[in-house]
Protein backbone atom coordinates (compact mmCIF):
# COMPACT_ATOMS: atom_id res chain seq x y z
CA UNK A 1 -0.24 2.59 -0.58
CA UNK A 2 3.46 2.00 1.36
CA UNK A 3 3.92 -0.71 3.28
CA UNK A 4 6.06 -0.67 6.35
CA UNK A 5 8.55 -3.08 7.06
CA UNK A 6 6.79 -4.67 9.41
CA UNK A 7 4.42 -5.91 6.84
CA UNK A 8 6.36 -7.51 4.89
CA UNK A 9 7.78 -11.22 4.01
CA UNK A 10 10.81 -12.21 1.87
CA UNK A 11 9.57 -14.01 -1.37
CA UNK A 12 11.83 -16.17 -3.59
CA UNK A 13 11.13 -16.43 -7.52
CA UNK A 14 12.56 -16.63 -11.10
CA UNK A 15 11.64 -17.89 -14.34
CA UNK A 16 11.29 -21.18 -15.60
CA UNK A 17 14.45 -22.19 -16.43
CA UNK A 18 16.29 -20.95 -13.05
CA UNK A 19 18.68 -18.48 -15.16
CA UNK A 20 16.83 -16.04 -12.91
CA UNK A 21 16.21 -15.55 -9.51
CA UNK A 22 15.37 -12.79 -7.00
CA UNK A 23 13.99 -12.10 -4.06
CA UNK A 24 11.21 -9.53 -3.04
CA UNK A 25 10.19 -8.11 0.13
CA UNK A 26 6.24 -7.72 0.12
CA UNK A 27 3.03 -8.74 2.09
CA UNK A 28 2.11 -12.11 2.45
CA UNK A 29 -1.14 -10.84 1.33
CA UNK A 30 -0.41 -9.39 -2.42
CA UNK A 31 -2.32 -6.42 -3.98
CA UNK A 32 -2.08 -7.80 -7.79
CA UNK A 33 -2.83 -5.24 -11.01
CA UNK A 34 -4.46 -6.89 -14.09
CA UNK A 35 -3.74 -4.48 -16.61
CA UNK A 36 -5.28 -5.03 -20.07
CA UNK A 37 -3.33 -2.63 -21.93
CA UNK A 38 -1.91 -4.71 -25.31
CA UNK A 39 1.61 -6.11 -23.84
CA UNK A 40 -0.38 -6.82 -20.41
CA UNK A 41 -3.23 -8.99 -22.51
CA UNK A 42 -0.87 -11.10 -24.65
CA UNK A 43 1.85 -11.71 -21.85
CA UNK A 44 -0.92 -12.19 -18.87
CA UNK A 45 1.29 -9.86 -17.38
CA UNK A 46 -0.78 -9.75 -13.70
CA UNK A 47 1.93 -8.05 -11.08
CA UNK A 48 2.61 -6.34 -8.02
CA UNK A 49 4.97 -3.54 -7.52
CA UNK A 50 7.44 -3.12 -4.79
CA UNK A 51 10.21 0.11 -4.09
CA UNK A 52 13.34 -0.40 -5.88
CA UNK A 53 15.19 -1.26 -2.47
CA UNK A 54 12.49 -4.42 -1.82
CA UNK A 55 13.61 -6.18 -4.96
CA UNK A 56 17.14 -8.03 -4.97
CA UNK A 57 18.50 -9.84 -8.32
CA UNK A 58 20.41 -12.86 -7.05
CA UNK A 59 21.01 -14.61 -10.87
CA UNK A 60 21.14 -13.76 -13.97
CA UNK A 61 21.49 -10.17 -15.16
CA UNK A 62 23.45 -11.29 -17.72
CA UNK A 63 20.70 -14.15 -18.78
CA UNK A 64 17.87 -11.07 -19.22
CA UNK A 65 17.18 -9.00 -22.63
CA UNK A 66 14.80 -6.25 -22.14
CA UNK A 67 11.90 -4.93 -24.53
CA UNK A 68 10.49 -1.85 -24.43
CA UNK A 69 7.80 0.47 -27.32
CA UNK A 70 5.41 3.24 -27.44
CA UNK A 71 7.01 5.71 -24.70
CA UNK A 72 10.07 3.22 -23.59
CA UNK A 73 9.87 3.93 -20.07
CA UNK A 74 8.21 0.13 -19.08
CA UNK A 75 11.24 -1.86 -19.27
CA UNK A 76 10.40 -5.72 -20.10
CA UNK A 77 12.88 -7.63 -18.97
CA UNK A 78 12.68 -11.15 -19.96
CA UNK A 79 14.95 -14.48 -19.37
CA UNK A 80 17.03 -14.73 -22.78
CA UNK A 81 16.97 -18.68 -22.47
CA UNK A 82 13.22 -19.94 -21.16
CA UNK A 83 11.50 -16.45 -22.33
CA UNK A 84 9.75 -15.96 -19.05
CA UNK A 85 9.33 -12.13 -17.65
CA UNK A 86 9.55 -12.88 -13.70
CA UNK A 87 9.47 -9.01 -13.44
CA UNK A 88 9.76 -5.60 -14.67
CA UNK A 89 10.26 -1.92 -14.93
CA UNK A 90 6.56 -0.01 -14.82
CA UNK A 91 6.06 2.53 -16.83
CA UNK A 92 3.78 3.55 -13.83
CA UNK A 93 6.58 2.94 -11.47
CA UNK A 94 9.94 3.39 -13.12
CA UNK A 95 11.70 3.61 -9.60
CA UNK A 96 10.34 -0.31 -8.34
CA UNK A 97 9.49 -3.73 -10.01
CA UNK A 98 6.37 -5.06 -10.95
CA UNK A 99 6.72 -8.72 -9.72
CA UNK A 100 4.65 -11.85 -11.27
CA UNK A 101 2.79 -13.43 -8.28
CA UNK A 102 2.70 -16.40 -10.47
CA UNK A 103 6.94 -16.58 -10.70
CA UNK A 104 7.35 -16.52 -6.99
CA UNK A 105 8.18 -19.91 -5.33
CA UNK A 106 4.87 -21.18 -3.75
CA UNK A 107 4.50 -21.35 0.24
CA UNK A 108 4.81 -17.28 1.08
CA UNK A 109 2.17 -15.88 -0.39
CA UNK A 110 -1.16 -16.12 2.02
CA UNK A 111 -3.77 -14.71 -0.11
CA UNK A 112 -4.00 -12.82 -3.84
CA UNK A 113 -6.70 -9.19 -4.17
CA UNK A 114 -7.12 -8.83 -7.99
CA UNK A 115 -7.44 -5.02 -9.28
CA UNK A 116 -8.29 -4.24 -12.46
CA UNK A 117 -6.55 -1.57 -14.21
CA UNK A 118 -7.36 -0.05 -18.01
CA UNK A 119 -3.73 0.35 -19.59
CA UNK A 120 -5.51 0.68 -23.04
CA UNK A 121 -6.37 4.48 -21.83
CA UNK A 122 -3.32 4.50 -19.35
CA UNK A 123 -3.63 8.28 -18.83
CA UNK A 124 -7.16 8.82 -17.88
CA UNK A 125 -6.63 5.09 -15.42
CA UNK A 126 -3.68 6.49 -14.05
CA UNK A 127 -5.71 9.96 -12.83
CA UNK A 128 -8.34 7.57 -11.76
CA UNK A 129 -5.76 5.38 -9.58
CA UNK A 130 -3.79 7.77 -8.37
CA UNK A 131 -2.32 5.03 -5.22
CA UNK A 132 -0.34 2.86 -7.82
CA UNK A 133 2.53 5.25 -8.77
CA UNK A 134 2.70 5.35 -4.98
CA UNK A 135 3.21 1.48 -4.66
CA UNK A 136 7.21 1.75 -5.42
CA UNK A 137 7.80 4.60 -2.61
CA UNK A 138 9.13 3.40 0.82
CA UNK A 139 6.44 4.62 3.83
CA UNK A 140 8.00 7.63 5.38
């Protein structure tokens, strides 16, 4: 699923503390993946992914520490100071963000579509959803 430009709305967010901020270029309407793979669970990690080039660090690179297990390709990156992950590296997408709809500063986001996802048998969900390692390519 690529969006086109047209589509899309700047969003403003960061973690609690303000040590990090970005900004995101996505629909006003967000397509959101609840993932209930072990990290997802504890963390209530619900997110939306966006291309690489839609996703802009403004603050705070130096304020994140990242975590990462099992294969190390999802990159959890995570304000050193308030603890919050605003975002992160997919192991699903490794080339865009997966963005917390709940991080972004309220008054751009029009509507929220839940989709479930089963990251405890990531393989088998990925074959299933084939459209999410899509989600972090630019429409051609």
């Amino acid at each position: 699923m690529s969006v086109s430009d047209s589509d899309v709305v700047r969003h403003s967010g960061g973690c609690h503390c303000g040590g990090v901020q970005f900004e995101v270029w996505a629909p006003a309407i967000l397509k959101v993946i609840k993932c209930n793979c072990t990290i997802c669970t504890m963390k209530q990690n619900h997110h939306f992914i966006v291309p690489e080039s839609r996703f802009r660090l403004i603050e705070g690179a130096e304020n994140l520490t990242t975590y990462t297990f099992n294969t190390h390709k999802a990159k959890h990156m995570f304000c050193k100071t308030c603890g919050i992950q605003s975002f992160y590296r997919p192991r699903s997408n490794p080339d865009g963000y997966g963005v917390m709809p709940h991080c972004l500063v309220p008054g751009t986001v029009d509507k929220i579509e839940y989709e479930s996802f089963d990251g405890r048998e990531w393989e088998s969900s990925m074959a299933k959803h084939p459209s999410i390692s899509e989600r972090s390519k630019l429409p051609e």
